[in-house]
C-alpha atoms as a PDB file:
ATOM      1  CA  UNK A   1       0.000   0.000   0.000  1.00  0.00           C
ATOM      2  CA  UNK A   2       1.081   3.461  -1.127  1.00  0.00           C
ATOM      3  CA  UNK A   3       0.702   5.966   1.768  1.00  0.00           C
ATOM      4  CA  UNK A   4       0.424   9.570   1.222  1.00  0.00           C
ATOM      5  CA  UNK A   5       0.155  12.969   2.647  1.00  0.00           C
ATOM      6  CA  UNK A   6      -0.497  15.785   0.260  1.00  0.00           C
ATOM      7  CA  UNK A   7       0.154  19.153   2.561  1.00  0.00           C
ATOM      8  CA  UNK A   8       0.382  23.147   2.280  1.00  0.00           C
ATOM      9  CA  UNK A   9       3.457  24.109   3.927  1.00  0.00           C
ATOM     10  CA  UNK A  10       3.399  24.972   7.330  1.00  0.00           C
ATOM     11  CA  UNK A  11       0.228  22.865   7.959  1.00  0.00           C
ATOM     12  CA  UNK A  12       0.156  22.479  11.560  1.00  0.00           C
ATOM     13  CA  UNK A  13      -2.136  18.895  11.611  1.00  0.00           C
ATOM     14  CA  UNK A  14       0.630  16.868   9.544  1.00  0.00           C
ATOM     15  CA  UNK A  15       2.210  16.324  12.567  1.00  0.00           C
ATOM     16  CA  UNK A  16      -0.875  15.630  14.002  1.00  0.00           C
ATOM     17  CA  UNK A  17      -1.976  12.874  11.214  1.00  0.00           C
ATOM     18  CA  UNK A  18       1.816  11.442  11.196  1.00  0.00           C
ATOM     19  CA  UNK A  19       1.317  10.010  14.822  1.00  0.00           C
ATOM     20  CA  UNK A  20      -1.688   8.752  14.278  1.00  0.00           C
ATOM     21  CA  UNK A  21      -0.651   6.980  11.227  1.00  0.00           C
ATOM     22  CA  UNK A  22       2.480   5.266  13.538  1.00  0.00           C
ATOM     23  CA  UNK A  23       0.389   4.513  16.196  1.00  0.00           C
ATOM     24  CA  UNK A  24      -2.628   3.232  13.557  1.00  0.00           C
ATOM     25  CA  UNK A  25       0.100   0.826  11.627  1.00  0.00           C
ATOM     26  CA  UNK A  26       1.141  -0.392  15.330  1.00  0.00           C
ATOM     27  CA  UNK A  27       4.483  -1.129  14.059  1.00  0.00           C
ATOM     28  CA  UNK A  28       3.585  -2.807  10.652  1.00  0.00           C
ATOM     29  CA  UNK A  29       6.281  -1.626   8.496  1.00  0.00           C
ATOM     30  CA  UNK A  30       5.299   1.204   6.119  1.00  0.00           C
ATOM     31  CA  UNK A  31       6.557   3.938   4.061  1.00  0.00           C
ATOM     32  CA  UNK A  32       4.664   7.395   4.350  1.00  0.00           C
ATOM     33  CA  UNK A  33       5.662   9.626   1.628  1.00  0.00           C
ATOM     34  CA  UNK A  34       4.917  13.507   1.926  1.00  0.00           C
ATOM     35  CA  UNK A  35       4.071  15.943  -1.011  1.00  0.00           C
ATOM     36  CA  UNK A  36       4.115  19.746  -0.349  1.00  0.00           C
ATOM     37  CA  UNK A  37       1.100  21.169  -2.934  1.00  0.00           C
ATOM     38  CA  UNK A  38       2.045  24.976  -3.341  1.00  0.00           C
ATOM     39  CA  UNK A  39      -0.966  26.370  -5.378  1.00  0.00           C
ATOM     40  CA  UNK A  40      -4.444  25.004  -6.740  1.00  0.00           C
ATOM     41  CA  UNK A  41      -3.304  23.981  -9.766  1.00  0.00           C
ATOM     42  CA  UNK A  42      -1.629  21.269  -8.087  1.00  0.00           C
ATOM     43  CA  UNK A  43      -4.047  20.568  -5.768  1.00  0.00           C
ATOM     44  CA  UNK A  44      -6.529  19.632  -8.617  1.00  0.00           C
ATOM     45  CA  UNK A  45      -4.323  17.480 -10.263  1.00  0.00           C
ATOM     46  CA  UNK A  46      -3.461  15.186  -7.165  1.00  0.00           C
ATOM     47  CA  UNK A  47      -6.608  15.392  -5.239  1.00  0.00           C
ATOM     48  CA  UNK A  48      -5.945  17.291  -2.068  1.00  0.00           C
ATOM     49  CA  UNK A  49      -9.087  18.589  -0.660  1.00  0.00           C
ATOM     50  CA  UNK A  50      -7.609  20.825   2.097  1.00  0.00           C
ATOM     51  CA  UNK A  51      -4.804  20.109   4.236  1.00  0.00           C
ATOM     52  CA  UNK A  52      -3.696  17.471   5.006  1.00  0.00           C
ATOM     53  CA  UNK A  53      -5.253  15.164   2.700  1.00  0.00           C
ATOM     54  CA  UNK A  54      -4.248  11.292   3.246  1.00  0.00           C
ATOM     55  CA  UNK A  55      -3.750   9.061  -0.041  1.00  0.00           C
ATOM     56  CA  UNK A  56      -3.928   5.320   0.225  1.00  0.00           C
ATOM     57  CA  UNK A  57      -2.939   3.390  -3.032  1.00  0.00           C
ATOM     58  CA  UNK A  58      -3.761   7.099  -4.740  1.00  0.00           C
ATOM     59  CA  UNK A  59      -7.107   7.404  -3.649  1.00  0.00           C
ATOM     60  CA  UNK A  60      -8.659   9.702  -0.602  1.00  0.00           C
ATOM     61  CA  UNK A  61     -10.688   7.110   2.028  1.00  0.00           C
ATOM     62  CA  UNK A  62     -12.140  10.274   3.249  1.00  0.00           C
ATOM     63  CA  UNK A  63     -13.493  12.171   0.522  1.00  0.00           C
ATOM     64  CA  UNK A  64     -17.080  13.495   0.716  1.00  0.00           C
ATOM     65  CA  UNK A  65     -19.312  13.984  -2.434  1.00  0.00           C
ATOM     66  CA  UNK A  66     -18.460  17.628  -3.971  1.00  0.00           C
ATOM     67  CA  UNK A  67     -15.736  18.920  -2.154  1.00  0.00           C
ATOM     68  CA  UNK A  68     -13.426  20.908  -4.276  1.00  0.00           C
ATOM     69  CA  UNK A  69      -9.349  20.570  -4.368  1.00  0.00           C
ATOM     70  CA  UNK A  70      -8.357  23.454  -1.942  1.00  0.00           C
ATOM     71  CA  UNK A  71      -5.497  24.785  -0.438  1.00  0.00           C
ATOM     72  CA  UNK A  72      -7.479  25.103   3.122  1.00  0.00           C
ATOM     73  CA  UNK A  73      -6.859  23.543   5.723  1.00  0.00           C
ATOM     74  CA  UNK A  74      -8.861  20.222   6.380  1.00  0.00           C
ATOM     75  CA  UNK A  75     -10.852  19.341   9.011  1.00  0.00           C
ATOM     76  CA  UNK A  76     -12.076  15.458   9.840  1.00  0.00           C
ATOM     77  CA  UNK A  77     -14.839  14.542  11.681  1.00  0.00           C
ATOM     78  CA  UNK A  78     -15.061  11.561  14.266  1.00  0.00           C
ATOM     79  CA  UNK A  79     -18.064   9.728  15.769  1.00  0.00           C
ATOM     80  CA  UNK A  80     -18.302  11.452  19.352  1.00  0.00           C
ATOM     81  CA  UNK A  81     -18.856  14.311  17.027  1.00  0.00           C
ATOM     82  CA  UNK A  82     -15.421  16.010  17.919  1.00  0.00           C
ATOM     83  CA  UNK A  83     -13.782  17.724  14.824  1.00  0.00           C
ATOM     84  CA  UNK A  84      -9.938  18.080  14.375  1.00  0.00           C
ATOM     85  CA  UNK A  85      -7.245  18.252  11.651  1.00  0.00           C
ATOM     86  CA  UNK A  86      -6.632  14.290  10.813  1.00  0.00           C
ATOM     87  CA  UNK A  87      -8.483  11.165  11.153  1.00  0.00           C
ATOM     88  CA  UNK A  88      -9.025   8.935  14.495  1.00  0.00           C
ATOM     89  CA  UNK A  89      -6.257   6.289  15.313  1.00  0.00           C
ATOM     90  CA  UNK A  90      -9.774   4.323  14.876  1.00  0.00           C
ATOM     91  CA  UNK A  91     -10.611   5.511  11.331  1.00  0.00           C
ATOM     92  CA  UNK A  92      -7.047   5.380  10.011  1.00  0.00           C
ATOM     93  CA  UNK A  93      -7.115   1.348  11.531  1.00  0.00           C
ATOM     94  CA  UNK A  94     -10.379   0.965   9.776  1.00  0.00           C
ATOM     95  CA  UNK A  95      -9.139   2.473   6.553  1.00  0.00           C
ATOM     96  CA  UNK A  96      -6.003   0.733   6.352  1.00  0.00           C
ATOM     97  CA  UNK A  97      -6.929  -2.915   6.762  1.00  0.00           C
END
């Protein structure tokens, strides 16, 4: 599996999504690969729908029917109804197999 974070610089929740990734993967060896997006044009052509956007084989696991590509940053919502800038541990596990 190809994992990817497509990010605006600066983007304070990569961090944030990189640690839950590790602890997500609980030690299952994996290569995250990170891709700075620096205007819209970009963003269009490799999906990222605000920042950070996740990638898994190419494709977003979280994508929602008509969001745009944006530059933005991205927020992700979890079942207690909480709202932050990355996906639960939970949802990453869930996404990742």
């Amino acid at each position: 599996m190809i994992i990817e974070i497509l990010h605006v610089s600066g983007c304070p929740n990569v961090d944030l999504l990189d640690q839950r990734l590790v602890e997500a993967l609980a030690g299952r060896p994996a290569v995250v690969t990170h891709t700075l997006v620096s205007d819209l044009d970009t963003a269009t052509t490799v999906g990222m729908t605000g920042s950070p956007t996740l990638l898994l084989d190419g494709a977003d696991p979280f994508t929602r029917d008509g969001v745009q590509p944006s530059m933005s940053c991205r927020l992700y919502g979890h079942e207690n109804g909480h709202v932050d800038g990355a996906p639960s541990v939970d949802d990453l596990r869930r996404v990742l197999g």
